[in-house]
PDB file of N, CA and C in Angstrom:
ATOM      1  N   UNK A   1      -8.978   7.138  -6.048  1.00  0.00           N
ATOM      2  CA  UNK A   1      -8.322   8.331  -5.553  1.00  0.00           C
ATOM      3  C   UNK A   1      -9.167   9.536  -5.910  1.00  0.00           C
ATOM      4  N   UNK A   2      -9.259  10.296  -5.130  1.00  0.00           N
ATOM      5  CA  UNK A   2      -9.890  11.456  -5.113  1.00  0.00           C
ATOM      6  C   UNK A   2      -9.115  12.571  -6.329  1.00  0.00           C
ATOM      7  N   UNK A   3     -10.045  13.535  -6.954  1.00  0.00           N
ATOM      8  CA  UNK A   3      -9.357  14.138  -7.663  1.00  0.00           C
ATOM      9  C   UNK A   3      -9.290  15.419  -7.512  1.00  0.00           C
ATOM     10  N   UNK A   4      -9.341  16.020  -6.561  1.00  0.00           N
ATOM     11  CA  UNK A   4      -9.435  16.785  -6.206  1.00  0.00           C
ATOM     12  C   UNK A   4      -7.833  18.229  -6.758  1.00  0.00           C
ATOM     13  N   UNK A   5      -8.552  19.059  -7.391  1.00  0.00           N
ATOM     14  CA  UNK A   5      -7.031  19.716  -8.379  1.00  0.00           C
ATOM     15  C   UNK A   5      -6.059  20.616  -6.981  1.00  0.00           C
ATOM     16  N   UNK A   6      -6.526  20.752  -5.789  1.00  0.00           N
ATOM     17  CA  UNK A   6      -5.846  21.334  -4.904  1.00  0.00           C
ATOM     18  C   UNK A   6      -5.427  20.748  -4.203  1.00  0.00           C
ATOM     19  N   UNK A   7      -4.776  19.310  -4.160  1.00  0.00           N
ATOM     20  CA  UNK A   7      -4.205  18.514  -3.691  1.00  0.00           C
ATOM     21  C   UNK A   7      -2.607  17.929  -4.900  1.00  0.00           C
ATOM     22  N   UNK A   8      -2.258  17.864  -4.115  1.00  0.00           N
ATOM     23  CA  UNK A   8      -0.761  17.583  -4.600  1.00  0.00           C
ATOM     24  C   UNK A   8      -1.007  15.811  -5.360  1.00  0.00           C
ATOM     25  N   UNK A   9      -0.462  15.452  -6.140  1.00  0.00           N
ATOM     26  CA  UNK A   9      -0.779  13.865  -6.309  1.00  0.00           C
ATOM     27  C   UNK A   9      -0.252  12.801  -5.575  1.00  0.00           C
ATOM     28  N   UNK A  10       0.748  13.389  -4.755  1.00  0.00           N
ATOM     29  CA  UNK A  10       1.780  12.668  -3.793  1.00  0.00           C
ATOM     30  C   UNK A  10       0.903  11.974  -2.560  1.00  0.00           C
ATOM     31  N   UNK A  11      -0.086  13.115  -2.131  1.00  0.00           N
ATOM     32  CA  UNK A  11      -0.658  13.418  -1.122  1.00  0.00           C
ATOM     33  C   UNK A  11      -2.069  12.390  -1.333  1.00  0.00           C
ATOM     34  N   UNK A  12      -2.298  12.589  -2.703  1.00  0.00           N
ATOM     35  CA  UNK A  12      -3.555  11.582  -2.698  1.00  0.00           C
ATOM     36  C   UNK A  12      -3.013  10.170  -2.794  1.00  0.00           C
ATOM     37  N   UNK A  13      -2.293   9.686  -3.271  1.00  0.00           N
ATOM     38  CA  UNK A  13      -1.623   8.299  -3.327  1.00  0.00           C
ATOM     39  C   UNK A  13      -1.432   8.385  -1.615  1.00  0.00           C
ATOM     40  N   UNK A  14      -0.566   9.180  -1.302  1.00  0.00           N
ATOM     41  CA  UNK A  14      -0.346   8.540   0.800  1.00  0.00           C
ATOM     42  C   UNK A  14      -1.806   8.562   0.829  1.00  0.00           C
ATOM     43  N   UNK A  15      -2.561   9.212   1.078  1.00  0.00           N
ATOM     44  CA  UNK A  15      -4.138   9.241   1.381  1.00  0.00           C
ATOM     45  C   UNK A  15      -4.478   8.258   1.010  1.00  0.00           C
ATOM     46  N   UNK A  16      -4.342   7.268  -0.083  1.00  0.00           N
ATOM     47  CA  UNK A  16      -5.305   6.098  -0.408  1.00  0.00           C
ATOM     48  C   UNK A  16      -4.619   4.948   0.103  1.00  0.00           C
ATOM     49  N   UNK A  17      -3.263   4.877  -0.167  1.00  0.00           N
ATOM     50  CA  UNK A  17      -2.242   3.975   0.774  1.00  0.00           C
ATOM     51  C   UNK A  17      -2.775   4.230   3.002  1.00  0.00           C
ATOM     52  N   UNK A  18      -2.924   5.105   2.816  1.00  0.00           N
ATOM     53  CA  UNK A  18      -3.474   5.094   4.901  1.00  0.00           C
ATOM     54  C   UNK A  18      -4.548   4.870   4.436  1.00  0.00           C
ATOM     55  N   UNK A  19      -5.445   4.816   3.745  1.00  0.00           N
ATOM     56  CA  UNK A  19      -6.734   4.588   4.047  1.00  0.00           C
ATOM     57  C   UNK A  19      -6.803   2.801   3.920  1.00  0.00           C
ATOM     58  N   UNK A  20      -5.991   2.624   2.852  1.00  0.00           N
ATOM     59  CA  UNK A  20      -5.994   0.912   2.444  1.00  0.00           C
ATOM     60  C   UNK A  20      -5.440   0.336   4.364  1.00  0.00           C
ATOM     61  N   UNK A  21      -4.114   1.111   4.921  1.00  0.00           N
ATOM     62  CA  UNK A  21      -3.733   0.723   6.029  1.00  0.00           C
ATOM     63  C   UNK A  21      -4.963   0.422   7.098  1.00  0.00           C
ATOM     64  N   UNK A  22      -5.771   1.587   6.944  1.00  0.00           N
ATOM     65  CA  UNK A  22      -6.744   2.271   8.419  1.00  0.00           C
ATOM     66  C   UNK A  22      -7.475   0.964   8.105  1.00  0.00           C
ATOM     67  N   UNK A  23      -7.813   0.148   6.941  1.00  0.00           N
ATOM     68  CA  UNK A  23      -8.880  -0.319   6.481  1.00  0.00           C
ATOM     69  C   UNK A  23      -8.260  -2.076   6.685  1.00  0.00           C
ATOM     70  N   UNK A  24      -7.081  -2.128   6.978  1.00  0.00           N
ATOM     71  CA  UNK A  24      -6.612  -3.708   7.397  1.00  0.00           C
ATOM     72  C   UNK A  24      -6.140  -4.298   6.009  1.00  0.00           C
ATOM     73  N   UNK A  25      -6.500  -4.085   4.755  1.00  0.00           N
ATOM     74  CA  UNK A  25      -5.846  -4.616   3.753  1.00  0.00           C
ATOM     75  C   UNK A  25      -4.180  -4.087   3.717  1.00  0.00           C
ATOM     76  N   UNK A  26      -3.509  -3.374   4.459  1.00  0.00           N
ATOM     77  CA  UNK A  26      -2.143  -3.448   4.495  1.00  0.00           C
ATOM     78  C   UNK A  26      -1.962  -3.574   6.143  1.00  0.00           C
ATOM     79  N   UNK A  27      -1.914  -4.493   6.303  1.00  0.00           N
ATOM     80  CA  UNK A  27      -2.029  -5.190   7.965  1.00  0.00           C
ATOM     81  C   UNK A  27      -0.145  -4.208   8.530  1.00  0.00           C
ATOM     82  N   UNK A  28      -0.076  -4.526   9.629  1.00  0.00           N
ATOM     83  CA  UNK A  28       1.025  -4.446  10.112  1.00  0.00           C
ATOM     84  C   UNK A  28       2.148  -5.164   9.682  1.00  0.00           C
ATOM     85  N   UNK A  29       3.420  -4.593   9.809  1.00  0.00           N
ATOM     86  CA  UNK A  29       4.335  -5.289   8.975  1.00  0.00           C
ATOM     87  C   UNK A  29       4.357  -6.056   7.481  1.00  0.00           C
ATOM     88  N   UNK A  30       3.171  -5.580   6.908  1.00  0.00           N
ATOM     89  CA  UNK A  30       3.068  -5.284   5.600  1.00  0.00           C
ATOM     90  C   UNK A  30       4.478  -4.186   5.235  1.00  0.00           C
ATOM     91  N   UNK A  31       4.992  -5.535   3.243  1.00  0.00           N
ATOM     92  CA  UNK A  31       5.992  -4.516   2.830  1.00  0.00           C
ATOM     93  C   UNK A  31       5.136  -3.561   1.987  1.00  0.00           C
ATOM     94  N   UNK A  32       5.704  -2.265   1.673  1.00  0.00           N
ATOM     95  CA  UNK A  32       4.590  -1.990   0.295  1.00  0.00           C
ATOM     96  C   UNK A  32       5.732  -2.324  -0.855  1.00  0.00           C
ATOM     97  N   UNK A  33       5.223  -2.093  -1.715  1.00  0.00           N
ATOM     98  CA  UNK A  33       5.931  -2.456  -3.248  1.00  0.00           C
ATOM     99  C   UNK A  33       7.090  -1.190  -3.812  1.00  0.00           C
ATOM    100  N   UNK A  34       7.690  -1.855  -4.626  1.00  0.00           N
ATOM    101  CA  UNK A  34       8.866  -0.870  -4.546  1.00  0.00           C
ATOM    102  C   UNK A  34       8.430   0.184  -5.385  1.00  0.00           C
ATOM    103  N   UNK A  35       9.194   1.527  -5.563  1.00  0.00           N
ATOM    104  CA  UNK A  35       8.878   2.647  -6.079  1.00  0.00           C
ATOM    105  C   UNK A  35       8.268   2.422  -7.761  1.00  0.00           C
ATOM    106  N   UNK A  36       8.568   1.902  -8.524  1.00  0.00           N
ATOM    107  CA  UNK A  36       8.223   1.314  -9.467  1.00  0.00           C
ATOM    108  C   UNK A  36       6.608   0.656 -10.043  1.00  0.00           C
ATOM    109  N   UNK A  37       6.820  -0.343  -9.090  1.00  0.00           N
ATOM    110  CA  UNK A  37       5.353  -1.078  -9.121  1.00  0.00           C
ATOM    111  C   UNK A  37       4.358  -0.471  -8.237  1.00  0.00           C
ATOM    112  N   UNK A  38       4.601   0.485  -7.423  1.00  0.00           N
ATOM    113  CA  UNK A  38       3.491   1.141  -6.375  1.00  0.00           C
ATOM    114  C   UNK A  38       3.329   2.669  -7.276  1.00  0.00           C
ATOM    115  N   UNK A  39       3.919   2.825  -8.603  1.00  0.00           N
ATOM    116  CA  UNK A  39       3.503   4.026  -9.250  1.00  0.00           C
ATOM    117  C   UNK A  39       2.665   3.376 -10.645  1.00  0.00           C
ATOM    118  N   UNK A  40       3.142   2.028 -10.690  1.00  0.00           N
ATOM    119  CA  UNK A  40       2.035   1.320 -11.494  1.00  0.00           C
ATOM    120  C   UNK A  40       1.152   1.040 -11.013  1.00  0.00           C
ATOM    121  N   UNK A  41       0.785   0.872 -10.397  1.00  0.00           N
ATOM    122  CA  UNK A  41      -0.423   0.702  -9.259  1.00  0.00           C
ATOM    123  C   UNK A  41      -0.995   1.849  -8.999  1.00  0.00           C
ATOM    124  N   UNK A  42      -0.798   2.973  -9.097  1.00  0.00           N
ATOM    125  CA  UNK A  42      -1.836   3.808  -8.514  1.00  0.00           C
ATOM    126  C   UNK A  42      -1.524   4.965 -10.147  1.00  0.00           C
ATOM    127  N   UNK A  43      -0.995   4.614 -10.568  1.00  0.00           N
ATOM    128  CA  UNK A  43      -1.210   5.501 -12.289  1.00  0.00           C
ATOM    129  C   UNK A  43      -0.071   6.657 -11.713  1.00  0.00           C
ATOM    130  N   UNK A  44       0.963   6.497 -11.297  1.00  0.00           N
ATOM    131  CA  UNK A  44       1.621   7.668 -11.001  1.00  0.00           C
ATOM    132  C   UNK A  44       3.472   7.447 -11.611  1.00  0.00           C
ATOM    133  N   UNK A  45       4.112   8.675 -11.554  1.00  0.00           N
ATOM    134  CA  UNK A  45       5.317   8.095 -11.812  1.00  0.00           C
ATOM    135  C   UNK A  45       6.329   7.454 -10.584  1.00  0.00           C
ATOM    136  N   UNK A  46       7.335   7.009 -10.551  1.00  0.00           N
ATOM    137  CA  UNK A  46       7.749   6.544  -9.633  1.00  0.00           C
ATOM    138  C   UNK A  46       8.490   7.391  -8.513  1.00  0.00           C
ATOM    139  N   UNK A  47       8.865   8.825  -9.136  1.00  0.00           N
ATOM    140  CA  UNK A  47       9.469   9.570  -7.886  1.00  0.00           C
ATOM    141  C   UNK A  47       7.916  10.359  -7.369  1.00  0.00           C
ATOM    142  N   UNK A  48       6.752  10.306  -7.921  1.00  0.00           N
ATOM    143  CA  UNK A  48       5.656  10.773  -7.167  1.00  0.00           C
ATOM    144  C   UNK A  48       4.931   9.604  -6.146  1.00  0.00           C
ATOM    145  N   UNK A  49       5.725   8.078  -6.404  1.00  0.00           N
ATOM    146  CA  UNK A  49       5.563   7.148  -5.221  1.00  0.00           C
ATOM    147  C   UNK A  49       6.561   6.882  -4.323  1.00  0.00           C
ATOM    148  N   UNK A  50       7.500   7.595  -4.677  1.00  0.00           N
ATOM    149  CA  UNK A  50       8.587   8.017  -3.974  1.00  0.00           C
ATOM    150  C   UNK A  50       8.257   9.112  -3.093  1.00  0.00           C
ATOM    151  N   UNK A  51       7.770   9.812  -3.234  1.00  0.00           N
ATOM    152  CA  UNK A  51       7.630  11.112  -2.223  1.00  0.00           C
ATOM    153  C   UNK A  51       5.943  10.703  -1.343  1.00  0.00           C
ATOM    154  N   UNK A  52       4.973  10.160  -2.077  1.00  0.00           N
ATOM    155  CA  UNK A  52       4.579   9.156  -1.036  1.00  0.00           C
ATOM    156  C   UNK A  52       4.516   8.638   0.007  1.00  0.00           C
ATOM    157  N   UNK A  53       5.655   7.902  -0.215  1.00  0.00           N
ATOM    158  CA  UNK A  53       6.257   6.861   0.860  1.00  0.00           C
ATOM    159  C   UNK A  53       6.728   8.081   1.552  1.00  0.00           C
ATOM    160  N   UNK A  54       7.597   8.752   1.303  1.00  0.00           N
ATOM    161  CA  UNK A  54       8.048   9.269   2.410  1.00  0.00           C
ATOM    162  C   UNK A  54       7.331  10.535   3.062  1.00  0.00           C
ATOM    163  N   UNK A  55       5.545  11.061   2.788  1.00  0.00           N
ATOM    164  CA  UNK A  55       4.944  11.568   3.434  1.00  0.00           C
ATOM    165  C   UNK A  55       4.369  10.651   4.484  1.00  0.00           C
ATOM    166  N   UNK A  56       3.911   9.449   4.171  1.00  0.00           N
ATOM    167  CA  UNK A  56       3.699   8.054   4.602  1.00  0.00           C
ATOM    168  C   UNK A  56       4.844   7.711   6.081  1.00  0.00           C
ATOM    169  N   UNK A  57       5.788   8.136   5.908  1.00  0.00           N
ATOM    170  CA  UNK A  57       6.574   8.061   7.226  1.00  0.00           C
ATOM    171  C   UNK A  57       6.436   9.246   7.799  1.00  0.00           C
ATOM    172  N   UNK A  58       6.293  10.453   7.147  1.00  0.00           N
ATOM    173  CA  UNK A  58       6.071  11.501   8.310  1.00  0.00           C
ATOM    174  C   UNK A  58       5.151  11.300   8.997  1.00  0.00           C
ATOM    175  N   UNK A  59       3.754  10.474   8.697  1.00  0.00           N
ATOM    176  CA  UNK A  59       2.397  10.529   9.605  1.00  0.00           C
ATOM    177  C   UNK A  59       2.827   9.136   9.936  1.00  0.00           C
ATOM    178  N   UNK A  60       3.777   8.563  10.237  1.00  0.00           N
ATOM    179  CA  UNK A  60       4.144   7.731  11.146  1.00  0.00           C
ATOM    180  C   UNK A  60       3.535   6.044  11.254  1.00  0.00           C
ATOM    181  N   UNK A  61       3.213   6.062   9.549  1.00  0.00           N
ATOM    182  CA  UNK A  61       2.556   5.103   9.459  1.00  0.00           C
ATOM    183  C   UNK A  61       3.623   3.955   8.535  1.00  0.00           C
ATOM    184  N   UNK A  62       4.850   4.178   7.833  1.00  0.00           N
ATOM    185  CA  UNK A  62       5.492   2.828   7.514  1.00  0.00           C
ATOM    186  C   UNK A  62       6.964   3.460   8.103  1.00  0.00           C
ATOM    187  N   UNK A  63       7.955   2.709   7.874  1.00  0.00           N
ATOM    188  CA  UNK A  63       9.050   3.001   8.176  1.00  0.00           C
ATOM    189  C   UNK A  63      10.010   2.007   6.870  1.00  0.00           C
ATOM    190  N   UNK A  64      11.173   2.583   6.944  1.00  0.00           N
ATOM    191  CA  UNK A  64      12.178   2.100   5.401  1.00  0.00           C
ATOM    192  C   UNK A  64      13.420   1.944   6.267  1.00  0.00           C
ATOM    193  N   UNK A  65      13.627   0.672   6.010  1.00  0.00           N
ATOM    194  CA  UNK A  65      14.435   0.358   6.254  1.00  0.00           C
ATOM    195  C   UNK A  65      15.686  -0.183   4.566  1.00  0.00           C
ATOM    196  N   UNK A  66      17.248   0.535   5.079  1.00  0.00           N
ATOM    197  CA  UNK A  66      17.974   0.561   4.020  1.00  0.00           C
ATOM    198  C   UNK A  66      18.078  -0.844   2.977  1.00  0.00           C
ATOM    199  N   UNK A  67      17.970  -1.237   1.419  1.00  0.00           N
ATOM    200  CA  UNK A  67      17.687  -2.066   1.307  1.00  0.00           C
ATOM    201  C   UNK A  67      16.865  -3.233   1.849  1.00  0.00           C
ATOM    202  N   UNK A  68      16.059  -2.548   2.117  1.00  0.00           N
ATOM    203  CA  UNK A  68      15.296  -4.348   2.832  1.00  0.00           C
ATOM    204  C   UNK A  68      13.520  -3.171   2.702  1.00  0.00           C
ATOM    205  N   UNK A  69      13.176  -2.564   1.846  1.00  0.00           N
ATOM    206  CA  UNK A  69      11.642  -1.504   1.571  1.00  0.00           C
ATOM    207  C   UNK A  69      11.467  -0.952   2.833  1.00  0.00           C
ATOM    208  N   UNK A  70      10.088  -0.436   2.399  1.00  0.00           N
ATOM    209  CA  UNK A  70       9.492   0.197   3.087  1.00  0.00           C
ATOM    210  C   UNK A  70       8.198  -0.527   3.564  1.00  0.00           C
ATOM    211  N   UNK A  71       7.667  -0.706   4.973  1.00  0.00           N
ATOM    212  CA  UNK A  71       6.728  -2.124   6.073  1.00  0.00           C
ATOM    213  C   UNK A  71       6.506  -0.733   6.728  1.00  0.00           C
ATOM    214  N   UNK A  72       4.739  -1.474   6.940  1.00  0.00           N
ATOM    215  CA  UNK A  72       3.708  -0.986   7.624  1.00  0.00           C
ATOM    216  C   UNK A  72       4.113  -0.741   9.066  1.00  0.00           C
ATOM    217  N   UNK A  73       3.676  -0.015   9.877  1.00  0.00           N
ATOM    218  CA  UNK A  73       3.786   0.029  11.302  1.00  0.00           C
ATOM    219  C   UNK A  73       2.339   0.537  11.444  1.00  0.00           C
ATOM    220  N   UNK A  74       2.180  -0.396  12.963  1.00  0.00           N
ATOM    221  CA  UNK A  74       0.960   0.023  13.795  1.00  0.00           C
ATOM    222  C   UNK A  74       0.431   1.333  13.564  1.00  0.00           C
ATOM    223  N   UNK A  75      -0.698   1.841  12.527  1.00  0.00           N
ATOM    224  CA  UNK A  75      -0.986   3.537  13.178  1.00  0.00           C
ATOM    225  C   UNK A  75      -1.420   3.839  14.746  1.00  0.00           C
ATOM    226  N   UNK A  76      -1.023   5.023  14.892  1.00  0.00           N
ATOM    227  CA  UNK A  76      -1.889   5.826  15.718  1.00  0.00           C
ATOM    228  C   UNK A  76      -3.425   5.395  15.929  1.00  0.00           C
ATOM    229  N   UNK A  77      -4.003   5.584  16.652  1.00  0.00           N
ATOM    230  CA  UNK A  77      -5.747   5.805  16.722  1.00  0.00           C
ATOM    231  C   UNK A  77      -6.509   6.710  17.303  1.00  0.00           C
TER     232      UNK A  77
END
């Protein structure tokens, strides 16, 4: 992850999560991991992989469905 200090940390976690997407290691209909283990995973706390995910659906790249996570969708190109 980039470290850039004028970036939000939310923003660099979605940024490395679309880039892992753009890059085929989170294929389509990929789940990602729950808020918890996806803030262990990238060194963050869990409501900053929480807000993540849900910049991650504004650029239209996973979607959450209630109890059942949050799965990859086709990006844009």
């Amino acid at each position: 992850m980039s470290e850039d200090p004028f970036v939000y940390v939310y923003v660099r976690v979605a940024d490395q999560v679309e880039a892992e997407i753009r890059a085929g290691q989170l294929p389509h209909g990929a789940r990602l991991p729950n808020e918890r283990d996806m803030g262990a995973q990238y060194g963050v706390a869990p409501g900053t992989a929480r807000r993540a995910v849900q910049e991650l659906r504004e650029r239209g790249l996973v979607v959450t469905l209630p109890n059942k996570g949050s799965f990859v969708v086709t990006p844009d190109q």
